[in-house]
N, C-alpha and C. Protein backbone atom coordinates (compact mmCIF):
# COMPACT_ATOMS: atom_id res chain seq x y z
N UNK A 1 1.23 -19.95 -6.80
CA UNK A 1 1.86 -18.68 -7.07
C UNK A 1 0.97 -17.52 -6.60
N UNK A 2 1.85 -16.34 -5.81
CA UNK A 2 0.87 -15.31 -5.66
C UNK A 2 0.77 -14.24 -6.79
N UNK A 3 -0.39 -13.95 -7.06
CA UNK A 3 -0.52 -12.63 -7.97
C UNK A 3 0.36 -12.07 -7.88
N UNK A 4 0.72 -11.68 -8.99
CA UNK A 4 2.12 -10.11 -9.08
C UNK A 4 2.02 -9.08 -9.43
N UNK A 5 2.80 -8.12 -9.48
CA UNK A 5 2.36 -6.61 -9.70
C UNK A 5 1.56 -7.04 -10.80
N UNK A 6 2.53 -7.24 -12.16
CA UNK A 6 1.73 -7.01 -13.49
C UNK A 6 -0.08 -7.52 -13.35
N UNK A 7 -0.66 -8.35 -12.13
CA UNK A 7 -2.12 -9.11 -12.30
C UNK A 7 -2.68 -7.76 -11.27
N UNK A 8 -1.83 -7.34 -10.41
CA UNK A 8 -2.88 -6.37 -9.65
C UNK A 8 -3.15 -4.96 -10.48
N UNK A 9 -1.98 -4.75 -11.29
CA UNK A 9 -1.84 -3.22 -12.20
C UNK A 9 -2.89 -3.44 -12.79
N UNK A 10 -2.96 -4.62 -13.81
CA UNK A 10 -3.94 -5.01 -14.84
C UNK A 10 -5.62 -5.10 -14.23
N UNK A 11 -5.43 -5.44 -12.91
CA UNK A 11 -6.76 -5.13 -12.11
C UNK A 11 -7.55 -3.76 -12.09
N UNK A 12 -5.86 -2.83 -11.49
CA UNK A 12 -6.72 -1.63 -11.33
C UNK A 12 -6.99 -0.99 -12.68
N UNK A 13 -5.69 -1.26 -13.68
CA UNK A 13 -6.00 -0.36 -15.07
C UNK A 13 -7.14 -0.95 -15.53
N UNK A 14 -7.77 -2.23 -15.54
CA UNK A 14 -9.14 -2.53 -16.21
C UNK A 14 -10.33 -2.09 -15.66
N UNK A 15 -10.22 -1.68 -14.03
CA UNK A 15 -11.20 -1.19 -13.46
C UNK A 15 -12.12 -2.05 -12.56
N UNK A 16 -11.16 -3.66 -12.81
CA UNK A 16 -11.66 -5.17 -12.17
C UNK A 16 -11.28 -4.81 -10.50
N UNK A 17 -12.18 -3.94 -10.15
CA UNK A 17 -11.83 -4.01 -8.73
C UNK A 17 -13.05 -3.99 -7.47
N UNK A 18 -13.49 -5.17 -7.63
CA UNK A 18 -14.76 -5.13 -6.87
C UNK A 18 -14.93 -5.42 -5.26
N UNK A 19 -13.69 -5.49 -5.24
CA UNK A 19 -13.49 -5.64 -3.55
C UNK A 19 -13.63 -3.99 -2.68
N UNK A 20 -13.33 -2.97 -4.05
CA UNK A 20 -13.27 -1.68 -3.70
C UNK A 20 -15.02 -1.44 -3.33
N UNK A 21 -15.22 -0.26 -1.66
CA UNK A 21 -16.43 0.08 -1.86
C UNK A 21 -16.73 1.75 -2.33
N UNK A 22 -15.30 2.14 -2.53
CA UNK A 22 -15.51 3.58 -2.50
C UNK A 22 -15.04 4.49 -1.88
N UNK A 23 -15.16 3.85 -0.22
CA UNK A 23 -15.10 4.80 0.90
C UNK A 23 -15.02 3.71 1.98
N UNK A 24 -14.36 4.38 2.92
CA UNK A 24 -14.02 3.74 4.27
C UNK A 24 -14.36 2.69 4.60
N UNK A 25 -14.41 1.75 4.70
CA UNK A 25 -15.47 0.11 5.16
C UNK A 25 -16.15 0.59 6.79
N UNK A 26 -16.90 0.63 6.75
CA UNK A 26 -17.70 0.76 8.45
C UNK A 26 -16.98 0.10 9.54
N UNK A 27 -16.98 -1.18 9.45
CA UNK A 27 -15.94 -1.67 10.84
C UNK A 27 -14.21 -1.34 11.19
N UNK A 28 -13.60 -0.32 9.72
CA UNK A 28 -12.71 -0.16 10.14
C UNK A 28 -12.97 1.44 10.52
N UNK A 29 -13.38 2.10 10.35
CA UNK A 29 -14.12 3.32 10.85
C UNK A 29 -14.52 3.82 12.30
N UNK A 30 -14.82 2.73 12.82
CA UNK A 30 -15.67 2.01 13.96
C UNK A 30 -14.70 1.98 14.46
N UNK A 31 -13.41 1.50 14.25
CA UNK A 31 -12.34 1.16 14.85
C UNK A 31 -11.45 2.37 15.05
N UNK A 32 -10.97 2.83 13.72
CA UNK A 32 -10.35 4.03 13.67
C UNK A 32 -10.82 4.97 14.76
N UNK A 33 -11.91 5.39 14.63
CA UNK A 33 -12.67 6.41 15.59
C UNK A 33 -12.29 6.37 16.89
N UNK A 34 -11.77 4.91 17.56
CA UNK A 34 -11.55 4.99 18.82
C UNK A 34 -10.26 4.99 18.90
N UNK A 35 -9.37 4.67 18.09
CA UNK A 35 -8.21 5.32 18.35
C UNK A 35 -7.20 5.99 18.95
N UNK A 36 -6.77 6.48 19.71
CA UNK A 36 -6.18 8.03 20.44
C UNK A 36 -4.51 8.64 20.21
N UNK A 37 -4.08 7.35 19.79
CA UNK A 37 -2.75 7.63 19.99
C UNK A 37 -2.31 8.09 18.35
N UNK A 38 -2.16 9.44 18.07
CA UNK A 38 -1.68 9.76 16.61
C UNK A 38 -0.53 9.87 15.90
N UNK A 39 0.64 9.43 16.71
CA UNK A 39 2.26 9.38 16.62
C UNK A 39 2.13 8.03 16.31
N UNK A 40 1.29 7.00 16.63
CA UNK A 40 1.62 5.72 16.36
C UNK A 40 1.94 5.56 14.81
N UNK A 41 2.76 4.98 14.35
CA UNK A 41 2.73 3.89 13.28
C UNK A 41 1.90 3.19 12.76
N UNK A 42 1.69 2.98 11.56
CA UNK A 42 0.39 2.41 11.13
C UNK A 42 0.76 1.98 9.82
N UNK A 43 0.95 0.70 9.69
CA UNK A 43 1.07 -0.06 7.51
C UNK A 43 -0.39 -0.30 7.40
N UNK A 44 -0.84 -0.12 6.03
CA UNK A 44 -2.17 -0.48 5.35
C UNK A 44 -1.33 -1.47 4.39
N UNK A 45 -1.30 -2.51 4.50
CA UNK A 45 -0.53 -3.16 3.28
C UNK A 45 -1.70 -3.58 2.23
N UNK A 46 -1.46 -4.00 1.41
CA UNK A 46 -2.47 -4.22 0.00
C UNK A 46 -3.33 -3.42 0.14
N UNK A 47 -3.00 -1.81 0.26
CA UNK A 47 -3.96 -0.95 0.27
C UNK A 47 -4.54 -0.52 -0.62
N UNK A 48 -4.34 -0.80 -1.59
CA UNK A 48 -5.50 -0.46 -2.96
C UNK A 48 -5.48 1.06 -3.00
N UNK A 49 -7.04 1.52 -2.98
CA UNK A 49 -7.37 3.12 -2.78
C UNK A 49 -7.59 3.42 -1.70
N UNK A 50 -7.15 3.19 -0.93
CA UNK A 50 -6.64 3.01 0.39
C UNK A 50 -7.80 4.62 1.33
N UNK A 51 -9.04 3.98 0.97
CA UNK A 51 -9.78 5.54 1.77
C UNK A 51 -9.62 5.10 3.16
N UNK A 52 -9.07 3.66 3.83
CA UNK A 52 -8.74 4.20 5.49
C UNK A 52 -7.72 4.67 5.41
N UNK A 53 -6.59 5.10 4.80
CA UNK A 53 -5.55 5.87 4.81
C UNK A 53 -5.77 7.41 4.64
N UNK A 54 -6.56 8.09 4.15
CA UNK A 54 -7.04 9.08 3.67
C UNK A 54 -8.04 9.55 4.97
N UNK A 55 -8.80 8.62 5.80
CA UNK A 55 -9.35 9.00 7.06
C UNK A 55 -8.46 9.20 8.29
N UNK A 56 -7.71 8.57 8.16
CA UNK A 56 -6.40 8.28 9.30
C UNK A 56 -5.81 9.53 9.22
N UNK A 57 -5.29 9.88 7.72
CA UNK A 57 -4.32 10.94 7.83
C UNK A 57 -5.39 12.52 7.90
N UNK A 58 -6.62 12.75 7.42
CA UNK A 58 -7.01 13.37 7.77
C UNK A 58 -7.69 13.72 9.32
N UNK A 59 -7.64 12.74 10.23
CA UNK A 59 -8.04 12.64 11.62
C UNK A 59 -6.67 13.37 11.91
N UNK A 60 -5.42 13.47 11.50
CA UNK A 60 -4.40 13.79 11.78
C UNK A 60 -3.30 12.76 12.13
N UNK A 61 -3.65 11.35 11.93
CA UNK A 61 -2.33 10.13 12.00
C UNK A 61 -1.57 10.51 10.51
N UNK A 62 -0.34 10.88 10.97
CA UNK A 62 0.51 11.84 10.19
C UNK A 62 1.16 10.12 9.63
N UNK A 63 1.94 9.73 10.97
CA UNK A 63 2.57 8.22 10.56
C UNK A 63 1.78 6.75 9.56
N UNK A 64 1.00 7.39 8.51
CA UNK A 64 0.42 6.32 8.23
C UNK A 64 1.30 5.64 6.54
N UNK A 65 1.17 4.66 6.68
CA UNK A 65 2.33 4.13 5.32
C UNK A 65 1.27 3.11 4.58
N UNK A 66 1.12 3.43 3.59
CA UNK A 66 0.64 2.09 2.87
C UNK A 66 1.03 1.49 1.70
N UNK A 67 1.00 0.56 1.13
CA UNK A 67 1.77 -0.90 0.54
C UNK A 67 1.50 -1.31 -0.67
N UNK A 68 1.32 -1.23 -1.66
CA UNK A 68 0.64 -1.78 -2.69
C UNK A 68 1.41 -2.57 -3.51
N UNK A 69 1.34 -3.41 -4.22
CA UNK A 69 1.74 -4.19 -5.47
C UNK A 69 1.84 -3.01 -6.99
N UNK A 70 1.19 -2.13 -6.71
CA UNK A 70 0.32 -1.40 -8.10
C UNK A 70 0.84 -0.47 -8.00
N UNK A 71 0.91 0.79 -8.64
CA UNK A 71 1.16 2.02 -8.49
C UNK A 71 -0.02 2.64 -9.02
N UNK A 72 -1.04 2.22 -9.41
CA UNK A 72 -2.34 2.67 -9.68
C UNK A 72 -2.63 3.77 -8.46
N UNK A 73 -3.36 2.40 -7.48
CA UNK A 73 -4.19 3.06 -6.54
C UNK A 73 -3.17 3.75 -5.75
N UNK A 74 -2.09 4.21 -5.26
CA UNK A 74 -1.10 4.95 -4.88
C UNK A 74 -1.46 5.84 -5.19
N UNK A 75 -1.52 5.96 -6.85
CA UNK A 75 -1.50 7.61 -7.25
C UNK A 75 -2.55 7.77 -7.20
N UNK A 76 -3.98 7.40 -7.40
CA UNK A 76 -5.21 7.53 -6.35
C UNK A 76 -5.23 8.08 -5.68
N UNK A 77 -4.53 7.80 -4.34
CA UNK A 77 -4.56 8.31 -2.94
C UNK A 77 -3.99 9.66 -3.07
N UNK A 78 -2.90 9.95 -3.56
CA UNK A 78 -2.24 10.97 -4.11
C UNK A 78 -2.96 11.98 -4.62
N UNK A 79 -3.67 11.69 -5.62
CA UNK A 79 -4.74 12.77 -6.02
C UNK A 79 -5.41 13.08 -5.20
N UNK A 80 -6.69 12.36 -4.49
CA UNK A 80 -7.44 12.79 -3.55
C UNK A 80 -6.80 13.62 -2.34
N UNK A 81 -5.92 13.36 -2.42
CA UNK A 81 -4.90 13.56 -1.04
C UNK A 81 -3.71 14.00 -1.23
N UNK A 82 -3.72 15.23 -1.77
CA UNK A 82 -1.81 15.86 -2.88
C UNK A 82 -0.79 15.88 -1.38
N UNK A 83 -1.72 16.57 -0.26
CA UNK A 83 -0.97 16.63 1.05
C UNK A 83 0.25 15.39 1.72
N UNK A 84 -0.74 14.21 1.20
CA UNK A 84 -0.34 13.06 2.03
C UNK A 84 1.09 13.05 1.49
N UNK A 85 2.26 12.39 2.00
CA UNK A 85 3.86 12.62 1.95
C UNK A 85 4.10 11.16 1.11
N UNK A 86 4.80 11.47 -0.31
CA UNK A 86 5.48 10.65 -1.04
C UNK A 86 5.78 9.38 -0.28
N UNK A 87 7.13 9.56 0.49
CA UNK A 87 7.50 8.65 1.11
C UNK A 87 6.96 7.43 2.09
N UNK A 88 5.67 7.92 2.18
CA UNK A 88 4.53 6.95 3.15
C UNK A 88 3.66 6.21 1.88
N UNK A 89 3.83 6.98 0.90
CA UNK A 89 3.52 5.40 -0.59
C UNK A 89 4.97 4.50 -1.16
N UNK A 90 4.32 3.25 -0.34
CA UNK A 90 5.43 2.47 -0.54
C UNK A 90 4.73 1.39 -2.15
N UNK A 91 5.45 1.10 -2.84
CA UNK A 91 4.91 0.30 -3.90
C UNK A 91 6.25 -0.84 -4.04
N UNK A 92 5.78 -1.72 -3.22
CA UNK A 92 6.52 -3.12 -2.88
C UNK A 92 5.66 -4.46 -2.79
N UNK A 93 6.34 -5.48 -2.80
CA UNK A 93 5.43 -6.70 -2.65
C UNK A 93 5.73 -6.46 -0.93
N UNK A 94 4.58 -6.89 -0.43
CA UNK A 94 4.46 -7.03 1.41
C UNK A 94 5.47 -7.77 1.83
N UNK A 95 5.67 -9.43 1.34
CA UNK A 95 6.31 -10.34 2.03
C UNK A 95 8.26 -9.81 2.17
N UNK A 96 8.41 -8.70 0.92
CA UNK A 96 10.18 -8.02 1.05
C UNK A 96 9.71 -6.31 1.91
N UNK A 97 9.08 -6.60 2.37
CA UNK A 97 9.14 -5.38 3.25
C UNK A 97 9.43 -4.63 4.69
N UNK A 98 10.45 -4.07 4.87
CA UNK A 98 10.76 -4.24 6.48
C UNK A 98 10.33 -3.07 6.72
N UNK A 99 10.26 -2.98 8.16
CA UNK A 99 9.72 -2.01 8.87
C UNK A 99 9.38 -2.03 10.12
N UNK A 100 8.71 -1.46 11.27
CA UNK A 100 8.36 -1.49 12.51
C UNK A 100 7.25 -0.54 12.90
N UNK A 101 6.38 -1.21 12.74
CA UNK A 101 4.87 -0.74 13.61
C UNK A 101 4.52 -0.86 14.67
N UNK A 102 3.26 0.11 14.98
CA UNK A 102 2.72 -0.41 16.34
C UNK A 102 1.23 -0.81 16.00
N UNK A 103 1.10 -0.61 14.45
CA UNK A 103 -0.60 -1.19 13.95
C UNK A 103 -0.38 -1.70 12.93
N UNK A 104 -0.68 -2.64 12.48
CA UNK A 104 -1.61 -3.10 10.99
C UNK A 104 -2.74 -3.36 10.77
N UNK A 105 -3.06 -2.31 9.87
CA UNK A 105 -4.55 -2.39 9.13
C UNK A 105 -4.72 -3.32 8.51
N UNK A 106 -5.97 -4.27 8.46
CA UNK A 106 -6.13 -5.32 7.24
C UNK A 106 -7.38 -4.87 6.83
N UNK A 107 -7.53 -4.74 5.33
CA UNK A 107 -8.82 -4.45 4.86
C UNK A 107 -8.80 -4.96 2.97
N UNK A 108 -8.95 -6.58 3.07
CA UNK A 108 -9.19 -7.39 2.08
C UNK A 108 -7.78 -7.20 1.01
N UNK A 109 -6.93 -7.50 2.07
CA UNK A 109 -5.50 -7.77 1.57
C UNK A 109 -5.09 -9.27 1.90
N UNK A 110 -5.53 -9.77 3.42
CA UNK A 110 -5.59 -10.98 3.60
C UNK A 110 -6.28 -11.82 2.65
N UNK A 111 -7.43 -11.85 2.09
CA UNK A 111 -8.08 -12.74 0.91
C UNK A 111 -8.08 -12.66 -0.28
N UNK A 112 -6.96 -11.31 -0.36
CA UNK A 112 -6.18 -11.70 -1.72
C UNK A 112 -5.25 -13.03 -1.77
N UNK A 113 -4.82 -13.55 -1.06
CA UNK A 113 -3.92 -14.01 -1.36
C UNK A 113 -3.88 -15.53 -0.94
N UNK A 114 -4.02 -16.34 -1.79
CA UNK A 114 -4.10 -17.94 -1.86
C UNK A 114 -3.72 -18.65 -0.46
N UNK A 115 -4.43 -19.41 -0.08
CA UNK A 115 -4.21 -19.91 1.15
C UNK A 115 -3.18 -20.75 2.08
N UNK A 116 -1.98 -20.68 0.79
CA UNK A 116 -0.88 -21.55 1.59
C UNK A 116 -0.18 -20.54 1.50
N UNK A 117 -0.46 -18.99 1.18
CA UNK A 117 0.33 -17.65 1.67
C UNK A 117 0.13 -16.94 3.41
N UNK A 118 -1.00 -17.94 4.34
CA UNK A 118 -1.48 -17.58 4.89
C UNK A 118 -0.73 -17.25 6.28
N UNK A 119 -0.13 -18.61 6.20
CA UNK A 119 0.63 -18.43 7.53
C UNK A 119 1.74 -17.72 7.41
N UNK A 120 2.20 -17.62 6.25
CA UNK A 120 3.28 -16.54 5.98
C UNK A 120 2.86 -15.20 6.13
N UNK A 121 2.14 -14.75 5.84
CA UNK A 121 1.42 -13.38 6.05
C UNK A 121 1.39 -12.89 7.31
N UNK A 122 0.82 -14.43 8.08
CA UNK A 122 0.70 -13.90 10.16
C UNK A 122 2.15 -13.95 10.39
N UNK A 123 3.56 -14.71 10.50
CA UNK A 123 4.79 -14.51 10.32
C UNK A 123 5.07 -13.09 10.12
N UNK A 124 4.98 -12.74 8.71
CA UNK A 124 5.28 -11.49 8.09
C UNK A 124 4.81 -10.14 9.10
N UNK A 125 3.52 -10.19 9.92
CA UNK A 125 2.88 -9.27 9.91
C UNK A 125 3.34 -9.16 11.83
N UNK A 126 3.74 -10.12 12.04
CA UNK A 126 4.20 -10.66 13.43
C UNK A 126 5.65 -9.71 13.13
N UNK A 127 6.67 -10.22 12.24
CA UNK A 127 7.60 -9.17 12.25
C UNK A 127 7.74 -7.88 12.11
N UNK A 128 6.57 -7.33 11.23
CA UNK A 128 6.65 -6.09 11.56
C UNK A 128 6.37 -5.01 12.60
N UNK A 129 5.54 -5.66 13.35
CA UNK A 129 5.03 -4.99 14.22
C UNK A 129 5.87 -4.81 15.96
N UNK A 130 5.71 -3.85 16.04
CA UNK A 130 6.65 -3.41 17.25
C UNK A 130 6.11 -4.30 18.46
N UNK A 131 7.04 -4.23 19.82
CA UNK A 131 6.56 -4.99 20.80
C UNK A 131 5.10 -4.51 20.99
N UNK A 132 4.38 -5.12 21.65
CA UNK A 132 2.67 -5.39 21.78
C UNK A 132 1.85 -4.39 20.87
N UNK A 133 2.86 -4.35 20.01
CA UNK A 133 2.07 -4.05 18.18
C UNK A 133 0.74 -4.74 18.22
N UNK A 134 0.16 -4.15 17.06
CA UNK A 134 -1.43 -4.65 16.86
C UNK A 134 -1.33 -4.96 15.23
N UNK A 135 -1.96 -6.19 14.68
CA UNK A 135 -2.95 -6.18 13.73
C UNK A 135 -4.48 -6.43 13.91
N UNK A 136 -5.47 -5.31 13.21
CA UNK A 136 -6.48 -5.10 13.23
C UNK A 136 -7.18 -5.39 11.97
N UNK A 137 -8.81 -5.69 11.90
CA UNK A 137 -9.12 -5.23 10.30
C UNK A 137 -10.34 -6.35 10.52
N UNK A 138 -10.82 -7.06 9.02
CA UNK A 138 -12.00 -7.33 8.94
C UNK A 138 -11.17 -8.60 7.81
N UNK A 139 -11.45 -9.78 8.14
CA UNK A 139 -11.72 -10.83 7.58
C UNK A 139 -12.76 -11.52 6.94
N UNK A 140 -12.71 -12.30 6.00
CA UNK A 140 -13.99 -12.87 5.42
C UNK A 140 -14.44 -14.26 6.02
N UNK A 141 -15.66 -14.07 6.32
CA UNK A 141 -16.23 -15.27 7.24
C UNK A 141 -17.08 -16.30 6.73
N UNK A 142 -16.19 -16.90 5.03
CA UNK A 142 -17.87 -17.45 4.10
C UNK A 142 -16.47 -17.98 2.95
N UNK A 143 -16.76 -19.28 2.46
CA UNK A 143 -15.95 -19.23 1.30
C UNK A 143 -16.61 -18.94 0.11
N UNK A 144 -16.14 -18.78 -1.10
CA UNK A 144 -16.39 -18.26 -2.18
C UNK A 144 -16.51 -19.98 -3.57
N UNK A 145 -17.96 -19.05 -4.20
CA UNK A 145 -17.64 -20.86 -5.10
C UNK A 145 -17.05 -20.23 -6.32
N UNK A 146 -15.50 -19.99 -6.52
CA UNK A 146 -15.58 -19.34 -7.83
C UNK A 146 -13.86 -20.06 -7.14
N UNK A 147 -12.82 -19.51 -8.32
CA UNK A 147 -11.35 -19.81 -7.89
C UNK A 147 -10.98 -18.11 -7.85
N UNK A 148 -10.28 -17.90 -6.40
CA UNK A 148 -9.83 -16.28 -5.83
C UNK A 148 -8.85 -15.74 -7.09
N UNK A 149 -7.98 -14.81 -6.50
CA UNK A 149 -8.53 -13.43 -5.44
C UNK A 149 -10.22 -13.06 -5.58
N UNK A 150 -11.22 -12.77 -4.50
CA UNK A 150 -10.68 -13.30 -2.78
C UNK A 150 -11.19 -14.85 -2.74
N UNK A 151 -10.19 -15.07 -1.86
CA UNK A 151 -10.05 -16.30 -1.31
C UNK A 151 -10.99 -16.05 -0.02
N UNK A 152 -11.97 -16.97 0.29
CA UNK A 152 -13.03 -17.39 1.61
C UNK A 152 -11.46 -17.96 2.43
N UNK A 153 -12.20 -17.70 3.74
CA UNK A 153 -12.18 -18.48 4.92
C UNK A 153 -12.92 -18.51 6.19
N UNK A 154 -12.16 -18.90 7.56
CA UNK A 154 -13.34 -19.33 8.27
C UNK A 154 -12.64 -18.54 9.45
N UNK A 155 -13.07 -18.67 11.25
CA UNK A 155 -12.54 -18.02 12.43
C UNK A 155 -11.48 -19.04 12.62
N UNK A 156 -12.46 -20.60 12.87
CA UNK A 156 -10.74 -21.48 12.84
C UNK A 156 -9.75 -21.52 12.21
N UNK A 157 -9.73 -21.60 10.71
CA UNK A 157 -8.71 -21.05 10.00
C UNK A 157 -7.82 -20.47 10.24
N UNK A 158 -8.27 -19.24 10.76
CA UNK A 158 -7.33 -17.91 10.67
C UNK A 158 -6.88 -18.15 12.27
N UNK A 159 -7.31 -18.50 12.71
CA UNK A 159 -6.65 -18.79 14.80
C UNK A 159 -5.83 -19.91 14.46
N UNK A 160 -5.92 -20.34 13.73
CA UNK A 160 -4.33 -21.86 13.40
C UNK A 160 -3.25 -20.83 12.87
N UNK A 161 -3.45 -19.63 12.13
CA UNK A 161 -2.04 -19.21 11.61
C UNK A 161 -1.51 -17.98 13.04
N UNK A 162 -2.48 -17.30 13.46
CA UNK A 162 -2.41 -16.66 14.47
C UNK A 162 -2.44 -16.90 15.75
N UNK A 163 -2.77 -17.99 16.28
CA UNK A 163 -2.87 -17.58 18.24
C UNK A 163 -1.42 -18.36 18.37
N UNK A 164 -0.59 -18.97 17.38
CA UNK A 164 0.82 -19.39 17.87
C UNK A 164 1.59 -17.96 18.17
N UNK A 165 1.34 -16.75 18.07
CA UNK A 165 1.72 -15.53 17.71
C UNK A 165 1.65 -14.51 18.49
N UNK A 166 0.00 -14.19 18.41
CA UNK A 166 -0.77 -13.18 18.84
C UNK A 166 -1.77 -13.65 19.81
N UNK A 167 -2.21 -12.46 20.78
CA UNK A 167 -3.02 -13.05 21.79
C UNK A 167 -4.27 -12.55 21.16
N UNK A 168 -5.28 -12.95 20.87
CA UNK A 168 -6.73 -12.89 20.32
C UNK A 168 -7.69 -11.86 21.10
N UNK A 169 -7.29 -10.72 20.57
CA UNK A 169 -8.11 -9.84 21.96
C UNK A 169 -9.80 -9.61 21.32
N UNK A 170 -9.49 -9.76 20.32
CA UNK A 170 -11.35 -9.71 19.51
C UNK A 170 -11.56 -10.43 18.04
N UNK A 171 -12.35 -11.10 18.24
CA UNK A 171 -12.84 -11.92 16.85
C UNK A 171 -14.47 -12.29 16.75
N UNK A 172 -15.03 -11.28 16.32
CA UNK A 172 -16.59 -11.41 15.86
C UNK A 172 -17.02 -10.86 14.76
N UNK A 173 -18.61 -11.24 14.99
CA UNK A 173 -19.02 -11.10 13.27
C UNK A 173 -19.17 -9.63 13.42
N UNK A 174 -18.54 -9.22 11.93
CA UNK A 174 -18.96 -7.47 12.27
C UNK A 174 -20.43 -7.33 12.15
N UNK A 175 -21.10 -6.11 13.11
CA UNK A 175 -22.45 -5.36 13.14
C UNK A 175 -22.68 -4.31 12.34
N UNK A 176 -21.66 -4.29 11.77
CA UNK A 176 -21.86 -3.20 11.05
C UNK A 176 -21.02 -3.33 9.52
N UNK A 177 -21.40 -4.39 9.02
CA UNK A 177 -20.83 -4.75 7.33
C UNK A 177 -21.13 -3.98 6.40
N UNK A 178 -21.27 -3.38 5.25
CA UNK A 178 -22.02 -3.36 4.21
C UNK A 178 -22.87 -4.19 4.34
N UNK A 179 -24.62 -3.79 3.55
CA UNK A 179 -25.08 -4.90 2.98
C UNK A 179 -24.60 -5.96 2.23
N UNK A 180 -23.75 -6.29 1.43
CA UNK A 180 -23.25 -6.73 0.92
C UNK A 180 -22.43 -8.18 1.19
N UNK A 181 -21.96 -7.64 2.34
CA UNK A 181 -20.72 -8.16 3.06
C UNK A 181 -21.76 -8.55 4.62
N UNK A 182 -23.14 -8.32 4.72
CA UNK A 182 -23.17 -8.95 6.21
C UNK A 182 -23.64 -10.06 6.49
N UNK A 183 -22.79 -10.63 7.70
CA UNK A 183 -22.96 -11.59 7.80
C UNK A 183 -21.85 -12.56 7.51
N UNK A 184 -20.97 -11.69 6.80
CA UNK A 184 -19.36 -12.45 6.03
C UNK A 184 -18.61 -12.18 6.42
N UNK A 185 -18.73 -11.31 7.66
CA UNK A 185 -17.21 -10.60 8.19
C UNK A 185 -16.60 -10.91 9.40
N UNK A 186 -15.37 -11.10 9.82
CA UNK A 186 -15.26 -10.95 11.08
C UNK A 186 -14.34 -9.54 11.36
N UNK A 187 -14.55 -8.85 12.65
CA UNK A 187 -13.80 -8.21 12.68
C UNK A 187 -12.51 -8.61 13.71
N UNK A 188 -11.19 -8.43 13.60
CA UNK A 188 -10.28 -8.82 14.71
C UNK A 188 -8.87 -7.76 15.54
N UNK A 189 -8.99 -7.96 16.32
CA UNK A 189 -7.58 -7.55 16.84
C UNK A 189 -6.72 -8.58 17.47
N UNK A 190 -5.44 -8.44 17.10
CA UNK A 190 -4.44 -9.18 17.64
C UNK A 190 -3.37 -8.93 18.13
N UNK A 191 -2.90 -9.16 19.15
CA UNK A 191 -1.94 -8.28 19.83
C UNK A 191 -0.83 -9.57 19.55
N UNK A 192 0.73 -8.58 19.20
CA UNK A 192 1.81 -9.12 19.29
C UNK A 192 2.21 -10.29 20.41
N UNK A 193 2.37 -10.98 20.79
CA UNK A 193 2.84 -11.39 21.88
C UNK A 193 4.27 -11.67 22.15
């Protein structure tokens, strides 16, 4: 079974949220920065407190939408950000969500979620995205000895649910992790195919 609203609400209302760093993660930053196109489309799904949403829309990506299970961290973003537009906080489960992008952000939404959700997720994330759409973001490169959310995995792993899909345009260890996190990350892009 995957977590449901009521386990992620109860996350953020207890304050059990340690996947959060605060602020922007570095490799998606890194990424963002190069960017150019600001009309594009863009889902953050399991965006939590979603501070790459809050960098995006302040760079000026007006089109940015993000996803949550919770209505916590929504209204989060909301506060920090009164500007950002109602309608681009979506509070839905991911897998009933339609739509059409030309990006997806991943930033520790993938290792929420139990590992026979996996290939459904690359499916899911395959449909949303517009022709030679992108998903982007930072994966975990290390399993975990505890029972998830987050769930470890590996590069092979994640290329069995994806290269039937997407063409693999980048998959390495990020250079620029948190302390925390280095050495555990990969970063990726994947283009629609």
């Amino acid at each position: 079974m995957r977590p449901d609203k009521d386990y992620w609400e109860e996350r953020y209302n207890s304050g059990n949220t340690g996947w959060d760093i605060g602020n922007i993660s570095p490799p998606l930053k890194n990424y963002i920065d190069h960017l150019e196109d600001k009309e594009q489309t863009i889902l953050i799904p399991g965006a939590g407190n979603s501070y790459e949403t809050e960098y995006l829309f302040r760079l000026g990506f007006k089109n940015t939408f993000i996803l949550d299970f919770a209505s916590l961290p929504l209204q989060n973003l909301k506060k920090r950000v009164p500007e950002f537009p109602a309608e681009n906080l979506i509070q839905q489960d991911f897998f009933e969500h339609t739509g059409n992008y030309d990006l997806i952000l991943e930033q520790t939404f993938f290792c929420s979620l139990p590992v026979r959700y996996r290939k459904e997720y690359a499916q899911k994330v395959y449909s949303l995205l517009k022709k030679d759409g992108k998903v982007a973001g930072v994966l975990f490169d290390r399993e975990f000895p505890f029972e998830g959310p987050p769930f470890g995995g590996s590069r092979k792993e994640y290329l069995e649910y994806f290269e039937p899909l997407f063409s693999i345009k980048i998959m390495e260890t990020c250079y620029n992790s948190i302390p925390a996190r280095q050495g555990n990350e990969l970063f990726f892009i994947f283009k629609k195919n």
